[in-house]
N, C-alpha and C. Protein backbone atom coordinates (compact mmCIF):
# COMPACT_ATOMS: atom_id res chain seq x y z
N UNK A 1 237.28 127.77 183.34
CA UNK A 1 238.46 126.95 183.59
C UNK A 1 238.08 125.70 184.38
N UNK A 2 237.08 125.94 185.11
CA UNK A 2 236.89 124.71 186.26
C UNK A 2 236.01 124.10 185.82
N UNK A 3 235.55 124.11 184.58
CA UNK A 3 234.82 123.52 184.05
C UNK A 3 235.20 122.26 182.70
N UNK A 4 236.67 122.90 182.50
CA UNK A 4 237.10 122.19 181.69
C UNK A 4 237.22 122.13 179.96
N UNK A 5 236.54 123.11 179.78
CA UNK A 5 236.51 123.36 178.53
C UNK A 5 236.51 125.03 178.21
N UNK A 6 236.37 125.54 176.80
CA UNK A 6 236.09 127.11 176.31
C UNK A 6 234.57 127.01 176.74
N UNK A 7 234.09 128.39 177.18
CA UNK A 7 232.84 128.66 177.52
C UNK A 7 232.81 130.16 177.23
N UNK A 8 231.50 130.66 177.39
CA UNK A 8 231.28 131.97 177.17
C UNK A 8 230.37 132.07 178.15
N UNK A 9 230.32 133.74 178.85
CA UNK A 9 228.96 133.74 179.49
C UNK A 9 228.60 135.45 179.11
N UNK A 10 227.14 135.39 178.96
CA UNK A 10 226.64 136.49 179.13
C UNK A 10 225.84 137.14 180.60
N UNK A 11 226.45 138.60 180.67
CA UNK A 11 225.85 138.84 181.84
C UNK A 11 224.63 139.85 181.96
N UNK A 12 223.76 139.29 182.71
CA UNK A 12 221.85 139.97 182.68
C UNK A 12 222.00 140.71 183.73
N UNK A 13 221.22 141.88 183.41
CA UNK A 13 221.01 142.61 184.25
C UNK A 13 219.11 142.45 184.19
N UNK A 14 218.61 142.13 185.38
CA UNK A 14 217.04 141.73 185.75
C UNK A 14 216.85 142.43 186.88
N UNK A 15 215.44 143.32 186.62
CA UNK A 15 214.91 143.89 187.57
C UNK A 15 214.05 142.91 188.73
N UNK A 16 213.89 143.54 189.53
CA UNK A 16 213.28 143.06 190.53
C UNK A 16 212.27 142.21 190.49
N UNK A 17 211.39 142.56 189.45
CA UNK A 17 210.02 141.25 188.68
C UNK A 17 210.26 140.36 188.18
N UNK A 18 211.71 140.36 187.86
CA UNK A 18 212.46 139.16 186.70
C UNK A 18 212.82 139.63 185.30
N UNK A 19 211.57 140.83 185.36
CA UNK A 19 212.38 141.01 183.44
C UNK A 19 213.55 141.62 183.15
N UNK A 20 214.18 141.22 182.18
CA UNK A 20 215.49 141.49 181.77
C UNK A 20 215.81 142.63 180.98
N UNK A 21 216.48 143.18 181.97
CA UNK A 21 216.55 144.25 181.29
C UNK A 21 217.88 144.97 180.17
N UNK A 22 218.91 144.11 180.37
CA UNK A 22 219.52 143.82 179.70
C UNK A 22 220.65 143.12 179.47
N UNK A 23 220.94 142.39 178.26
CA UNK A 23 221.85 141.20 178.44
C UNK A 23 223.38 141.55 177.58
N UNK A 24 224.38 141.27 178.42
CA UNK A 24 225.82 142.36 177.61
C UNK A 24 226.38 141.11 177.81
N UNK A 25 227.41 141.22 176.78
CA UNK A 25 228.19 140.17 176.26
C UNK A 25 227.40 139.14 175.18
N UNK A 26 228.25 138.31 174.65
CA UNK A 26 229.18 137.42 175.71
C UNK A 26 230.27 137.42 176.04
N UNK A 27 231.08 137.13 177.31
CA UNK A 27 232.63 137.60 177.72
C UNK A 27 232.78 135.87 177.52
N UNK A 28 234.53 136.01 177.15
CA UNK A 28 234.75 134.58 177.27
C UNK A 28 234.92 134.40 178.63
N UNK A 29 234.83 132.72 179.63
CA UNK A 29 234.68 132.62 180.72
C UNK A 29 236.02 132.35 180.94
N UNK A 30 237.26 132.81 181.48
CA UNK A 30 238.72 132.65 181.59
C UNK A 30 238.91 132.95 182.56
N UNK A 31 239.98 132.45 183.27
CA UNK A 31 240.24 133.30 184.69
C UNK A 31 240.18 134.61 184.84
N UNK A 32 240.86 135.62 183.90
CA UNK A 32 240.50 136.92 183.82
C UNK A 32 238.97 137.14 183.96
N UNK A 33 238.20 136.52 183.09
CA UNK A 33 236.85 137.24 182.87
C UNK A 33 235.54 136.70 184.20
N UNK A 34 235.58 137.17 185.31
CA UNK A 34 235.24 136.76 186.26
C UNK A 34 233.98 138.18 186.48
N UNK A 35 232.56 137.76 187.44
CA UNK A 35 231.64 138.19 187.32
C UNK A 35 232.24 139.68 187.93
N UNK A 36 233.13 140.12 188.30
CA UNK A 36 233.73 141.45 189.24
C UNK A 36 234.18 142.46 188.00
N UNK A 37 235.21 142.00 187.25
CA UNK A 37 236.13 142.39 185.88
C UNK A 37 235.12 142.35 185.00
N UNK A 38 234.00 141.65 185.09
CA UNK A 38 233.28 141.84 183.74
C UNK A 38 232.14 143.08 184.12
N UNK A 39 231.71 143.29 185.28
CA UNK A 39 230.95 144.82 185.52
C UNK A 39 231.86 145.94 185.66
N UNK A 40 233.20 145.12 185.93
CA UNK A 40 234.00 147.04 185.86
C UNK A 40 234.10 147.26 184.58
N UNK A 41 234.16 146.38 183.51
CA UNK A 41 234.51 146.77 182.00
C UNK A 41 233.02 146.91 181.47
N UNK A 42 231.66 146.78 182.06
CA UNK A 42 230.88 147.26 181.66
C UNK A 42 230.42 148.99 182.01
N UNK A 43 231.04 149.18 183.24
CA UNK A 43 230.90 150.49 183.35
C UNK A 43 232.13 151.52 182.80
N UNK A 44 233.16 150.55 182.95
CA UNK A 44 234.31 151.77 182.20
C UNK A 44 234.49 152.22 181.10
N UNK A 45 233.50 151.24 179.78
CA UNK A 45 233.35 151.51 178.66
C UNK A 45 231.81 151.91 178.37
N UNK A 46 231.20 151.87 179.11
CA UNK A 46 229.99 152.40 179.18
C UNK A 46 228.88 151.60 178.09
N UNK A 47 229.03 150.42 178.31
CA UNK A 47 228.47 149.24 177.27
C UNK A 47 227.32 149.21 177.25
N UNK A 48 226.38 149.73 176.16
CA UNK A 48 225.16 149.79 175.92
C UNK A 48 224.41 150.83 176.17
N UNK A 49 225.71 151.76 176.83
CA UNK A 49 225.15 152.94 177.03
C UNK A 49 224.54 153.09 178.94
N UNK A 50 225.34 152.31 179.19
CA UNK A 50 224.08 151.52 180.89
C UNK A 50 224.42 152.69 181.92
N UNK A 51 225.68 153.78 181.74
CA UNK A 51 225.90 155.00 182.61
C UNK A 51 224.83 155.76 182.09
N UNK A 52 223.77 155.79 180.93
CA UNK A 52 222.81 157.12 181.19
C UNK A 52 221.57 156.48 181.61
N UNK A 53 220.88 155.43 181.85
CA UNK A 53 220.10 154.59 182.62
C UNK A 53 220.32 154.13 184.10
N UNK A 54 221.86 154.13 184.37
CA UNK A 54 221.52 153.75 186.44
C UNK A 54 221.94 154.92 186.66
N UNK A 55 221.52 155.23 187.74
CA UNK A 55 221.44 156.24 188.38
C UNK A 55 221.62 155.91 190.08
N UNK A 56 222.59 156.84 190.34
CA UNK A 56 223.26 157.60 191.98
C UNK A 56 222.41 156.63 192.87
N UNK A 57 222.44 155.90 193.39
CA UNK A 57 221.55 155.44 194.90
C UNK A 57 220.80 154.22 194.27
N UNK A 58 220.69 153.32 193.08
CA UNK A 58 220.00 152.62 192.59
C UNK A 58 220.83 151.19 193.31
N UNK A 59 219.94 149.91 193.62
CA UNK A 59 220.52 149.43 194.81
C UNK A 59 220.62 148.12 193.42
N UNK A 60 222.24 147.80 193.65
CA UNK A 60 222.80 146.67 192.53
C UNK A 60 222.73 145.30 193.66
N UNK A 61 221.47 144.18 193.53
CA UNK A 61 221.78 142.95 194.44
C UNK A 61 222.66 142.19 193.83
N UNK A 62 224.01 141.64 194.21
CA UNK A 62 224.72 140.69 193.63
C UNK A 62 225.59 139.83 194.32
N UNK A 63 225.80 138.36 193.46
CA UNK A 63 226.33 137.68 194.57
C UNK A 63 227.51 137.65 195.01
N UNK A 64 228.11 136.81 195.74
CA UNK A 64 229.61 136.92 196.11
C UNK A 64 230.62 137.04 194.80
N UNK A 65 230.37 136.15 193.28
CA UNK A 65 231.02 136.79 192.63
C UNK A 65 231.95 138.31 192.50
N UNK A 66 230.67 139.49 192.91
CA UNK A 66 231.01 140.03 192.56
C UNK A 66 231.54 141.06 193.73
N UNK A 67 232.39 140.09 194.81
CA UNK A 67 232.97 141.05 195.89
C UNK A 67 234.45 141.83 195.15
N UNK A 68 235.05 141.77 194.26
CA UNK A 68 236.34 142.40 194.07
C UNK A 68 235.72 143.69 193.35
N UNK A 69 234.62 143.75 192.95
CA UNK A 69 233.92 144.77 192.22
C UNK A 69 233.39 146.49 193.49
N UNK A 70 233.09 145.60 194.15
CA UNK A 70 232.17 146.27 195.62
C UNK A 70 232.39 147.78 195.49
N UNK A 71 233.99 147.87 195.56
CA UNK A 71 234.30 149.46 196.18
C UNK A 71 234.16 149.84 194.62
N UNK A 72 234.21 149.22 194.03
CA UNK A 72 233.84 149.97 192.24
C UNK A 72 232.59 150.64 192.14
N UNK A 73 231.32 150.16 192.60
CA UNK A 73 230.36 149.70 192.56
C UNK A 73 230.13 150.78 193.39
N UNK A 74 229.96 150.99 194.78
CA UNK A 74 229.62 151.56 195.46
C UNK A 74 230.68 153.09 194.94
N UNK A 75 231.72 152.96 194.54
CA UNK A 75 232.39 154.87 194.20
C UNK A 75 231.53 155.13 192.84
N UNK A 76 230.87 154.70 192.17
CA UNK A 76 229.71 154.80 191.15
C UNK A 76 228.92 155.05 191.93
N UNK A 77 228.66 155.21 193.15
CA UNK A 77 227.53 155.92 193.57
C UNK A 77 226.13 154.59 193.64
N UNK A 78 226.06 153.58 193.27
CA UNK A 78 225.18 152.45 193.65
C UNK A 78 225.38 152.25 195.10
N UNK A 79 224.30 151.48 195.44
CA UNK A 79 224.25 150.61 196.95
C UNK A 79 224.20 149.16 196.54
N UNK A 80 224.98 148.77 197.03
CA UNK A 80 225.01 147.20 196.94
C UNK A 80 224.99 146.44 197.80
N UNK A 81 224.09 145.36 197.74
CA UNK A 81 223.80 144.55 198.36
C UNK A 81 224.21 142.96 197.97
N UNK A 82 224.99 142.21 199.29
CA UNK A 82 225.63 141.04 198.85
C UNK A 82 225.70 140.20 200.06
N UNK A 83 225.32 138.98 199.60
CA UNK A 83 225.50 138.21 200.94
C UNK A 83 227.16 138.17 201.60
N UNK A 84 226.82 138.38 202.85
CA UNK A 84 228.05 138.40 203.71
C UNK A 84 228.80 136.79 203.29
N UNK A 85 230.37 137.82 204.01
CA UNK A 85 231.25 136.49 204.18
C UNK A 85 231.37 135.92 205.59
N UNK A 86 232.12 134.44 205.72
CA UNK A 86 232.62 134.24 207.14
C UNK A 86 233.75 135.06 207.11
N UNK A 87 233.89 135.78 208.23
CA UNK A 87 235.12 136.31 208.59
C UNK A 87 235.93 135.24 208.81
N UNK A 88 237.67 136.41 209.06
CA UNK A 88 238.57 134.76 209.05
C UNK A 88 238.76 134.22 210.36
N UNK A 89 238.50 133.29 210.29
CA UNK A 89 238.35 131.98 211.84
C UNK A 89 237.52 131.97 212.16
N UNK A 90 236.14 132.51 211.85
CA UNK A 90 234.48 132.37 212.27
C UNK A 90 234.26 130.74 211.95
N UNK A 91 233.30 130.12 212.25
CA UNK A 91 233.21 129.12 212.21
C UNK A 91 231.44 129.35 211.57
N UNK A 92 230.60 130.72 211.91
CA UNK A 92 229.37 131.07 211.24
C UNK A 92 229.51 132.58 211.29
N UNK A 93 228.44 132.58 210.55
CA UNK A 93 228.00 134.03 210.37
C UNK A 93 227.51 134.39 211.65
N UNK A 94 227.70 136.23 212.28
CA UNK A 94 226.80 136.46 213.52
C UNK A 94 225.24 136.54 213.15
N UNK A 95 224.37 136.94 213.93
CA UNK A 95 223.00 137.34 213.61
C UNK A 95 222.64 137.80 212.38
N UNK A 96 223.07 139.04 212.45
CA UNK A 96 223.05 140.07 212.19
C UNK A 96 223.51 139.50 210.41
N UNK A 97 224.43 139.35 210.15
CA UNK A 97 225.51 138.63 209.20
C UNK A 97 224.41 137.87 207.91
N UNK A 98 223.76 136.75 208.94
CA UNK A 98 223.27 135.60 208.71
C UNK A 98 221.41 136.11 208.07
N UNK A 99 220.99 137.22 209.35
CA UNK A 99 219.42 137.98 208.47
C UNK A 99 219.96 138.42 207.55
N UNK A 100 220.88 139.71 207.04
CA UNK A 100 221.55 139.96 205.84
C UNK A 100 221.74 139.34 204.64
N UNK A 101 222.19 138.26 204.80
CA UNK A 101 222.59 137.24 204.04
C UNK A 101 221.30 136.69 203.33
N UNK A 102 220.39 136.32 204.12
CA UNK A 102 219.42 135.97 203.61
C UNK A 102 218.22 136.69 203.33
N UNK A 103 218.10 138.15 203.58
CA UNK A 103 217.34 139.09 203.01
C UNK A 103 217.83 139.67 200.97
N UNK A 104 218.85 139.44 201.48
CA UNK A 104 219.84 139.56 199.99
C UNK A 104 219.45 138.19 199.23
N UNK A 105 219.37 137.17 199.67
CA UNK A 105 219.23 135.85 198.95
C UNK A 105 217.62 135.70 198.62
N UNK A 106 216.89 135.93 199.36
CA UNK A 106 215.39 136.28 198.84
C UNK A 106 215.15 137.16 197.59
N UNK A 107 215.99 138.69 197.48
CA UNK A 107 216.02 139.05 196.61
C UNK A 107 216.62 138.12 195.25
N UNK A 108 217.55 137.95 195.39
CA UNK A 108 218.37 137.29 194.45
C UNK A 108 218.06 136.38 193.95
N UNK A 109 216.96 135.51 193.91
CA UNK A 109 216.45 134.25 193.33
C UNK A 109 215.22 134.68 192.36
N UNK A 110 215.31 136.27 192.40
CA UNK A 110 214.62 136.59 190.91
C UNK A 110 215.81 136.01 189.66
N UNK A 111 216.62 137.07 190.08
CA UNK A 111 217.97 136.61 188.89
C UNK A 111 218.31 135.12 188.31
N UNK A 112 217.94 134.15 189.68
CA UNK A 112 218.55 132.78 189.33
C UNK A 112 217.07 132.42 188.69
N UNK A 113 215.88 133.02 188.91
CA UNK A 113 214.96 132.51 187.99
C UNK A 113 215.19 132.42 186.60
N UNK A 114 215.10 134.11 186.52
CA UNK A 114 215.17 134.33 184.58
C UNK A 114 216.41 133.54 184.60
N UNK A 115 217.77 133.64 184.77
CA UNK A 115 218.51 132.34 184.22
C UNK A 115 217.86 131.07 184.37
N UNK A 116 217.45 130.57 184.83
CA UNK A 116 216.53 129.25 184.76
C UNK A 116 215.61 129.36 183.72
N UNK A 117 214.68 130.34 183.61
CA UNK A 117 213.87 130.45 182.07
C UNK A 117 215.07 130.68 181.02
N UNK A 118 215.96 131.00 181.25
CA UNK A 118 216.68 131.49 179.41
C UNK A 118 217.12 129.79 179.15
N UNK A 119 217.46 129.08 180.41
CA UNK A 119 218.09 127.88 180.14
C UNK A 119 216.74 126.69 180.16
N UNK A 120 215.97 127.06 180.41
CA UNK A 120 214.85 125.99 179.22
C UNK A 120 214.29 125.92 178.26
N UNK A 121 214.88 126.76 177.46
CA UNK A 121 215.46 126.48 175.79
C UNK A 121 216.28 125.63 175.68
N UNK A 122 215.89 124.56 174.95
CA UNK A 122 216.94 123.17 175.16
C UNK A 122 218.17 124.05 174.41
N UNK A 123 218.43 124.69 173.37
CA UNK A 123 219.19 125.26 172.90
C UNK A 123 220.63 125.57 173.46
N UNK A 124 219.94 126.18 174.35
CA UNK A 124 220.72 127.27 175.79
C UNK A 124 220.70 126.22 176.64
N UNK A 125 220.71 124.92 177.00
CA UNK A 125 220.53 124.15 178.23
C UNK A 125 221.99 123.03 177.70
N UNK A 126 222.64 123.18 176.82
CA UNK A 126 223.06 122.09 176.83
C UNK A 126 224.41 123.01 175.97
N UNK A 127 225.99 121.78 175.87
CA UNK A 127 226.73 122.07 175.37
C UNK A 127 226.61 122.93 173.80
N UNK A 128 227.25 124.03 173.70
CA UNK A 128 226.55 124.82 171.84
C UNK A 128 227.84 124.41 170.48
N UNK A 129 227.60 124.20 169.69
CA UNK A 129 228.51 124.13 168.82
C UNK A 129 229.39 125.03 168.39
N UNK A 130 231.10 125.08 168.43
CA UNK A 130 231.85 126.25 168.93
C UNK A 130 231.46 127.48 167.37
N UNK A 131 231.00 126.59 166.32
CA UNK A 131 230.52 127.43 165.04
C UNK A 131 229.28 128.81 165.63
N UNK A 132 228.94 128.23 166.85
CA UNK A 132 227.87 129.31 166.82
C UNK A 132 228.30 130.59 167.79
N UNK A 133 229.31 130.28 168.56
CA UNK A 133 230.21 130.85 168.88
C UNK A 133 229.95 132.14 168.67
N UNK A 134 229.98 132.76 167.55
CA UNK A 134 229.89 134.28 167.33
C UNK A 134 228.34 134.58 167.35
N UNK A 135 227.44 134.28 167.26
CA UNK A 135 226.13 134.59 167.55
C UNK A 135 225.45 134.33 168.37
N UNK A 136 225.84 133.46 169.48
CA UNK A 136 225.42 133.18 170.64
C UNK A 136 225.07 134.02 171.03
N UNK A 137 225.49 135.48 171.81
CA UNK A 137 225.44 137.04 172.22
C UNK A 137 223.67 137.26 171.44
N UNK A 138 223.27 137.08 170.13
CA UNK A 138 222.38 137.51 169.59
C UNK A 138 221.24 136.41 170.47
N UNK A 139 221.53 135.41 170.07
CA UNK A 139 220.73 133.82 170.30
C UNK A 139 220.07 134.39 171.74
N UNK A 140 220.89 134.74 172.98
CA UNK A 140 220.60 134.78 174.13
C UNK A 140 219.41 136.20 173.89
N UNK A 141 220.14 137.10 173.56
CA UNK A 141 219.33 138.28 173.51
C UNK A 141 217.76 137.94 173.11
N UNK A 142 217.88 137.16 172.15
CA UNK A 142 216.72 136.64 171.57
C UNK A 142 215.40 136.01 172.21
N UNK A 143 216.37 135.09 173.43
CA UNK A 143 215.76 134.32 173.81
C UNK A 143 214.80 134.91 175.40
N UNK A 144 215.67 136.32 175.78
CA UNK A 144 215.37 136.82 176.53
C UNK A 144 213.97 137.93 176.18
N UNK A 145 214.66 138.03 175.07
CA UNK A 145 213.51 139.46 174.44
C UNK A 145 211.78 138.51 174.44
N UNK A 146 212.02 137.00 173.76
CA UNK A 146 210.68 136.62 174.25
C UNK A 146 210.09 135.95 175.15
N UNK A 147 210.83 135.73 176.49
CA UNK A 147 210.73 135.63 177.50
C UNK A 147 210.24 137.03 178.22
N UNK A 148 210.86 138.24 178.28
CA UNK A 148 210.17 139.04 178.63
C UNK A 148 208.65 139.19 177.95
N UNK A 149 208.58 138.94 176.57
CA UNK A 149 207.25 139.34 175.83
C UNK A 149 206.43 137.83 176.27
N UNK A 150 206.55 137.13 176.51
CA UNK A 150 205.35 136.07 176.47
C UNK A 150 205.60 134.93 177.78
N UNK A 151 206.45 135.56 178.87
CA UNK A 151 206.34 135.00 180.01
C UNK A 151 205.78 135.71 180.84
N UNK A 152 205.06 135.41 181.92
CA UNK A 152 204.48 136.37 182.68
C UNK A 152 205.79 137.14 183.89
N UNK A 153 205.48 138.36 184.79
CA UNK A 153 206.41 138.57 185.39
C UNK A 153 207.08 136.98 186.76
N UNK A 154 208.02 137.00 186.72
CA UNK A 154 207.91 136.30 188.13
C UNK A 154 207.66 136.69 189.21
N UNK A 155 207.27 138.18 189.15
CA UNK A 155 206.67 138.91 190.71
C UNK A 155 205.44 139.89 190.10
N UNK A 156 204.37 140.05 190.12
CA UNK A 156 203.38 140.68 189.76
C UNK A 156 203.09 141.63 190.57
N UNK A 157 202.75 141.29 192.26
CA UNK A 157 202.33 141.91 192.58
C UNK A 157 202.91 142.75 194.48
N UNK A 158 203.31 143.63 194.02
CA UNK A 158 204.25 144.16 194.83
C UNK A 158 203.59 144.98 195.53
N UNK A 159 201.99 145.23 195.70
CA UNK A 159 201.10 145.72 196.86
C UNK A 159 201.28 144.80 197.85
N UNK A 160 201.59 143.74 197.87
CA UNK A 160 201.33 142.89 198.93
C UNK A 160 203.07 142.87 199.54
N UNK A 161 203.60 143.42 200.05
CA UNK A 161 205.00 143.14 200.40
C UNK A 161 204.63 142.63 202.19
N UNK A 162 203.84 141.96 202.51
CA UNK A 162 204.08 141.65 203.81
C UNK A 162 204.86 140.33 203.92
N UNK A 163 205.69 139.50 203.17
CA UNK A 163 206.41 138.46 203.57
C UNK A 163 207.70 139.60 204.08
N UNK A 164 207.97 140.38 202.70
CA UNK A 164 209.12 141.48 202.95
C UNK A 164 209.03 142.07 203.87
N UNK A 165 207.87 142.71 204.55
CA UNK A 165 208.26 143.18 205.56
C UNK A 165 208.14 142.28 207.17
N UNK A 166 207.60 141.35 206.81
CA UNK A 166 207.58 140.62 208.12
C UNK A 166 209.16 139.79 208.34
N UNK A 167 209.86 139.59 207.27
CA UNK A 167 211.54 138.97 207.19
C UNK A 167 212.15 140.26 207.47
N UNK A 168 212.22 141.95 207.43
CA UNK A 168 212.79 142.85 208.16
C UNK A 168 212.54 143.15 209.54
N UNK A 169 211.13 142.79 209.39
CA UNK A 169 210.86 142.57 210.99
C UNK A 169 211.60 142.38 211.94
N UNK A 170 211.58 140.93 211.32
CA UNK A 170 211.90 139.49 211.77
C UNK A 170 213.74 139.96 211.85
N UNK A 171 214.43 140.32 211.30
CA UNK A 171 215.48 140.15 210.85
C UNK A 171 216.35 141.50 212.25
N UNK A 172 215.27 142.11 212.20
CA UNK A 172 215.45 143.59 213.93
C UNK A 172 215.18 142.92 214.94
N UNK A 173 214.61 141.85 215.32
CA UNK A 173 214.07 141.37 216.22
C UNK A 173 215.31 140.87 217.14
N UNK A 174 215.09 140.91 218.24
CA UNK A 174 216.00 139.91 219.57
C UNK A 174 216.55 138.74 219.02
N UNK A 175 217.51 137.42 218.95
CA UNK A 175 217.12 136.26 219.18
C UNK A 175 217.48 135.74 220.24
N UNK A 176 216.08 135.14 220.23
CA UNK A 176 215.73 134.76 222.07
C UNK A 176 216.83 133.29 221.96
N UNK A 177 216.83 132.71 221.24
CA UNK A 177 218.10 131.45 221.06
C UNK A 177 218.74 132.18 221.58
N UNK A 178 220.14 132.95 220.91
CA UNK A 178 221.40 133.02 221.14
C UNK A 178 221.33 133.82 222.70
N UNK A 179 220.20 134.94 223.19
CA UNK A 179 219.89 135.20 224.40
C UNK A 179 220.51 134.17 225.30
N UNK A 180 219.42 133.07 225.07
CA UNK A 180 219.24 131.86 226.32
C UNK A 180 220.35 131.34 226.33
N UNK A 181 221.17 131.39 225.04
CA UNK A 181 222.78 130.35 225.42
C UNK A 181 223.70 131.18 226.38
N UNK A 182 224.08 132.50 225.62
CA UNK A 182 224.64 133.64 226.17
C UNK A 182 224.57 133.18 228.14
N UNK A 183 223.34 133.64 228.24
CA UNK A 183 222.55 133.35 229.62
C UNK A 183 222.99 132.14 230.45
N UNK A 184 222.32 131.24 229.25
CA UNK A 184 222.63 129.86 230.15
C UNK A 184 223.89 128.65 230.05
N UNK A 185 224.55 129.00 229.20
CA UNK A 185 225.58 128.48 228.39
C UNK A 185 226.01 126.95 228.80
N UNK A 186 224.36 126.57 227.42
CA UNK A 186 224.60 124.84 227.82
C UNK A 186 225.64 123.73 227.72
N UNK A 187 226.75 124.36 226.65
CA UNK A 187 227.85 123.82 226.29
C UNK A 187 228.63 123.25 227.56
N UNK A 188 229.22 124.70 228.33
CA UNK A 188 229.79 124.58 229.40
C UNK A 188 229.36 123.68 230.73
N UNK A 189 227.97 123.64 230.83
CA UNK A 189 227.15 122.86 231.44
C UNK A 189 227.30 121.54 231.19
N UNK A 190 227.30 121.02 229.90
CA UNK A 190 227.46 119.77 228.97
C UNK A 190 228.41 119.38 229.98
N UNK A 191 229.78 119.80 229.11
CA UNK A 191 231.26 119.45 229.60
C UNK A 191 231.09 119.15 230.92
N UNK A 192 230.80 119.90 231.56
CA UNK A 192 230.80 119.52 232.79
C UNK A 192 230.28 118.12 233.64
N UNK A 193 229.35 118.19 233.47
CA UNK A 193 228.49 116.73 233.60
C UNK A 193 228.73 115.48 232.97
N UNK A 194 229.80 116.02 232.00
CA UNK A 194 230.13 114.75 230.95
C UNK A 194 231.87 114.62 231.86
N UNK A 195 232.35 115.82 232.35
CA UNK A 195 233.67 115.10 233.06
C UNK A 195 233.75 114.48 234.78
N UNK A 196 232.13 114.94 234.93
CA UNK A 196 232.51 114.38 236.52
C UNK A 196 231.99 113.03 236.58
């Protein structure tokens, strides 16, 4: 709708390396068909068969799209992971909020990869002719199936997880910032010196 024209989108499901593991639809893009409504109608009809492949405790990363989905998502028995919101009248995220947010967003830029490879197929990169309309769904599949076969992974090698674990670290850790304001609270200090 906010785009201004009929659109379609298909939605990927990509593992953690980038490959795709599978691509459902295409849903038309309408106010109804929003990234939340389009995973509950993938699990309530059981599309592609995807209830005998995930399994109880398998951790779904996704983005804010798909907050109206959450308690769906999680009573399926998944863990989901999603970048936080501002609460209402926050002005930021807390600590805590803000490592979250961006431990989830590290993950998540596998996903925005492979969409970035399916869309450099000039094909797929640009407005489609509404004739193709009904095969698009295939076109994408297509384009993914040899992307998985003749792109390399975008994560190879997952012996080495020390960025991952040094950002959980990092993410338990104190911050000595918000400490020292707490402590010293330069704001109030400011004001002050600025009204006498």
């Amino acid at each position: 709708m906010h785009k201004g024209r009929s659109l379609v989108k298909p939605m990927m499901i990509v593992a953690t390396d980038g490959y795709i593991l599978n691509v459902l639809g295409p849903y038309y893009a309408d106010g109804h068909n929003n990234d939340a409504s389009i995973i509950k109608h993938v699990f309530k009809t059981n599309a592609d068969e995807i209830n005998t492949w995930m399994h109880d405790d398998d951790v779904m990363v996704v983005d804010r799209g798909f907050r109206d989905a959450e308690e769906f998502l999680k009573k399926l028995n998944f863990k989901v992971e999603m970048p936080c919101f501002l609460k209402k009248g926050a002005k930021q995220q807390t600590v805590d909020e803000a490592n979250t947010t961006r431990l989830v967003t590290k993950v998540r830029w596998v996903v925005e990869s492979a969409n970035g490879r399916i869309k450099q197929w000039k094909f797929l990169d640009k407005v489609v002719a509404n004739h193709y309309v009904p095969h698009i769904g295939d076109f994408v599949r297509i384009v993914c199936a040899l992307v998985n076969c003749f792109r390399p992974p975008l994560i190879n090698d997952f012996g080495n997880d020390d960025i991952g674990k040094e950002m959980i670290e990092k993410a338990q850790l104190d911050n000595h910032v918000k400490l020292y304001v707490e402590e010293h609270k330069p704001s109030e200090k400011k004001n002050c010196i600025q009204g006498s």
